[in-house]
C-alpha atoms as a PDB file:
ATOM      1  CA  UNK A   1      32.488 -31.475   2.814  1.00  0.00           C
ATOM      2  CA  UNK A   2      30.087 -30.113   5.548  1.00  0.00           C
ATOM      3  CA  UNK A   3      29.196 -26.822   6.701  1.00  0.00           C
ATOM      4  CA  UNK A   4      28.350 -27.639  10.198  1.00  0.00           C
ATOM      5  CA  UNK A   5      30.658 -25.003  11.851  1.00  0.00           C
ATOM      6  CA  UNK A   6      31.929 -25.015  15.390  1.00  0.00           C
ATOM      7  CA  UNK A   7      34.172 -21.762  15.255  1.00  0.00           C
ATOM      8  CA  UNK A   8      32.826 -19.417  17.846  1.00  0.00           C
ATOM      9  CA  UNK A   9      31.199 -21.810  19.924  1.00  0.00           C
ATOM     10  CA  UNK A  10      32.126 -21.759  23.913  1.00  0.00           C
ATOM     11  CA  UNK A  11      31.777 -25.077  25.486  1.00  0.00           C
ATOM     12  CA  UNK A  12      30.382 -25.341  29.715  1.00  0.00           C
ATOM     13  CA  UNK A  13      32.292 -28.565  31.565  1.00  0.00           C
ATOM     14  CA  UNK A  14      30.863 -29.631  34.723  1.00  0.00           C
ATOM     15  CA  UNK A  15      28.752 -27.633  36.013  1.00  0.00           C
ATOM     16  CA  UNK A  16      28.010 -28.490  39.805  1.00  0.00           C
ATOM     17  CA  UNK A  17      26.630 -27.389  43.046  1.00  0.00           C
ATOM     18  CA  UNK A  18      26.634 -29.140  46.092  1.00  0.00           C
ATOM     19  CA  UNK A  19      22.671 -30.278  46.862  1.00  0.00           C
ATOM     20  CA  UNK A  20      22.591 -27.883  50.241  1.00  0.00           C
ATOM     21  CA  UNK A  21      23.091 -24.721  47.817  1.00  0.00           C
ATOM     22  CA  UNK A  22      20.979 -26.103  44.704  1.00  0.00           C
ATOM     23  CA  UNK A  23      17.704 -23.735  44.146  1.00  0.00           C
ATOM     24  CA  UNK A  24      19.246 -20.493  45.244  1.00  0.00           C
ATOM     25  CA  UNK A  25      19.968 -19.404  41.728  1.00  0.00           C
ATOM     26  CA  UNK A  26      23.381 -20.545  41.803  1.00  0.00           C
ATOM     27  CA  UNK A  27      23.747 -22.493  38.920  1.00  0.00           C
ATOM     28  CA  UNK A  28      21.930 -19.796  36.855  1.00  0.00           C
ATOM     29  CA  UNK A  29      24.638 -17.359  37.966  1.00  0.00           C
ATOM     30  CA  UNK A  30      27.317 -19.677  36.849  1.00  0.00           C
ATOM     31  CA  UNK A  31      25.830 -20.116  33.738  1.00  0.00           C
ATOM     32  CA  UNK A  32      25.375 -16.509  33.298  1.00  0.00           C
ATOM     33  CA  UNK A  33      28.689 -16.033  34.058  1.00  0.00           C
ATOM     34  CA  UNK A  34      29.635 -18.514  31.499  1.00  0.00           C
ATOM     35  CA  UNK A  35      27.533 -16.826  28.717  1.00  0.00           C
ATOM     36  CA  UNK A  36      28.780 -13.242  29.227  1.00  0.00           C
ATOM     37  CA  UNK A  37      32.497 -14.465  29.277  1.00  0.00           C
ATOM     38  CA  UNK A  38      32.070 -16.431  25.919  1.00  0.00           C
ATOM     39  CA  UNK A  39      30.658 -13.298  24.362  1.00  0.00           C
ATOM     40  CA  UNK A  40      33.889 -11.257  25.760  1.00  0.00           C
ATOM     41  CA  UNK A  41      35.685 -13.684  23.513  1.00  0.00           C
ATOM     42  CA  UNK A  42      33.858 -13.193  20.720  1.00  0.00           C
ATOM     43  CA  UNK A  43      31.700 -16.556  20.440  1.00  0.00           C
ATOM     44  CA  UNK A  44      28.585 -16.571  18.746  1.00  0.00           C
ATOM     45  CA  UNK A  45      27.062 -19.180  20.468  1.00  0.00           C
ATOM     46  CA  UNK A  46      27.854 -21.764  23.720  1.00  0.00           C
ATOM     47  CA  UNK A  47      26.766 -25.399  23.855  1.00  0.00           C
ATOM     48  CA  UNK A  48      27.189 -27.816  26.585  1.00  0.00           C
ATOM     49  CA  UNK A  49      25.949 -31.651  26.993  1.00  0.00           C
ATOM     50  CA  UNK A  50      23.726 -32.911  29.905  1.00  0.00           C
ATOM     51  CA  UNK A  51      23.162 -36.178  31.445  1.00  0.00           C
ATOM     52  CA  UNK A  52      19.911 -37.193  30.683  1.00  0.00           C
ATOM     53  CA  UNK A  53      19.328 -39.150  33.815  1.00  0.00           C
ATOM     54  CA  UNK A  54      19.377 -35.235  35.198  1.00  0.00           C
ATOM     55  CA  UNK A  55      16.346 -33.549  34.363  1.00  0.00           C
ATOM     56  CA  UNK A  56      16.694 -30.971  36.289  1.00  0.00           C
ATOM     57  CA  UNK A  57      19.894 -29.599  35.011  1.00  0.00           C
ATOM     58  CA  UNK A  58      18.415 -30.433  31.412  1.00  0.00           C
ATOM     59  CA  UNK A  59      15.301 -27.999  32.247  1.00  0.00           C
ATOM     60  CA  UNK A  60      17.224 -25.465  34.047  1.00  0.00           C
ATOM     61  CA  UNK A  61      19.306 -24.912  30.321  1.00  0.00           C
ATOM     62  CA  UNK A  62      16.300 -24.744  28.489  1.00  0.00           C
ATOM     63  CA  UNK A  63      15.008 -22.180  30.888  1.00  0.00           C
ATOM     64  CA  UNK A  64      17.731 -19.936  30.099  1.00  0.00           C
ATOM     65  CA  UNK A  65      17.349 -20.356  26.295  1.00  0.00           C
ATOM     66  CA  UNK A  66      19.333 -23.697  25.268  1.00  0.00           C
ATOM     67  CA  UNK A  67      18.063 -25.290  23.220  1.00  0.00           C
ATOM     68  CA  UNK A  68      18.784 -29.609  22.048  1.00  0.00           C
ATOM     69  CA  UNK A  69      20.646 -29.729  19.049  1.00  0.00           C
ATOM     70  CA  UNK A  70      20.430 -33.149  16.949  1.00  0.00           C
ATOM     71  CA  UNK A  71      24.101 -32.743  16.097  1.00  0.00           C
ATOM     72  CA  UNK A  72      23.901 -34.008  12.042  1.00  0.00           C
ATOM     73  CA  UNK A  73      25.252 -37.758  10.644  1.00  0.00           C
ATOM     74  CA  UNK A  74      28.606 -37.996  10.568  1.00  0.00           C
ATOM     75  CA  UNK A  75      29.517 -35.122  12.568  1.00  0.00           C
ATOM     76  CA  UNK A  76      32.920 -35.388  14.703  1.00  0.00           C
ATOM     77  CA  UNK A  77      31.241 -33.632  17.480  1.00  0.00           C
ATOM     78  CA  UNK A  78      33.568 -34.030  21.037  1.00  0.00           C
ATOM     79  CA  UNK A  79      31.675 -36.177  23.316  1.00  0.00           C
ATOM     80  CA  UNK A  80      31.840 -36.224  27.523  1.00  0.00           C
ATOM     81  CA  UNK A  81      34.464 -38.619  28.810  1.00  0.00           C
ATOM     82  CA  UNK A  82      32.751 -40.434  30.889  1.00  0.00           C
ATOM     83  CA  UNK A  83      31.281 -43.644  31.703  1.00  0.00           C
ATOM     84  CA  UNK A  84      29.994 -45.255  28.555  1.00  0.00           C
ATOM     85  CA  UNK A  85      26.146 -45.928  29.624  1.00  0.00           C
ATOM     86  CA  UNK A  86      25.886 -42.099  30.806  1.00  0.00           C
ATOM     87  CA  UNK A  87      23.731 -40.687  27.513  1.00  0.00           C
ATOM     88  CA  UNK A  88      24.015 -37.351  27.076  1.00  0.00           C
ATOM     89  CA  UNK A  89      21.968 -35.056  24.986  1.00  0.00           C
ATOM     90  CA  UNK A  90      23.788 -31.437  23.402  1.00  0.00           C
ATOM     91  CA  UNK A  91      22.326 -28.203  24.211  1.00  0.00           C
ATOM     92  CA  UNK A  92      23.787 -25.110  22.684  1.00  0.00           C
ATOM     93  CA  UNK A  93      22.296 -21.383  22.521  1.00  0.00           C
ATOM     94  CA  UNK A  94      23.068 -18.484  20.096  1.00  0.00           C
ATOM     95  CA  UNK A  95      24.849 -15.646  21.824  1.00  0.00           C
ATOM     96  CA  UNK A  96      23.836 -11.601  20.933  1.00  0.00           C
ATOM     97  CA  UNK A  97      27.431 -10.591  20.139  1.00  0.00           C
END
């Protein structure tokens, strides 16, 4: 039995903006956005994975308080469906609720 819980946790997919837009605080917004609607739902926390050929996008979540999560032996943790030699690392941040 483990006690690695996942109830409460909001999940970000795909987060994208097109290269003409990046640094204009867009992406922040939309992760902002996705923060303050996981906490209207009640979740205690929000994770996400990032490519780690990206990072950019990796230091732009740890700038807003992610944090990489070693995600424990044995774990069934969902992974990205992607291309299998994409390597991903999991972010996730605690939510005030």
């Amino acid at each position: 039995m483990n006690n690695f819980n996942r109830k409460g946790i909001a999940y970000i997919s795909n987060v994208a903006v097109q290269i003409i837009y990046r640094r204009k605080w867009i992406a922040k917004k939309l992760v902002m956005k996705a923060e303050a609607q996981a906490k209207s739902w009640g979740c205690r926390a929000i994770a996400l994975h990032c490519d780690t050929s990206n990072p950019g996008a990796t230091k732009l979540y740890i700038g807003q308080g992610f944090r990489i999560i070693k995600v424990p032996e044995g774990e069934n943790w969902p992974q990205p469906r992607t291309s299998p030699n994409i390597e991903f690392v999991f972010l996730m941040k605690l939510l005030d609720v």
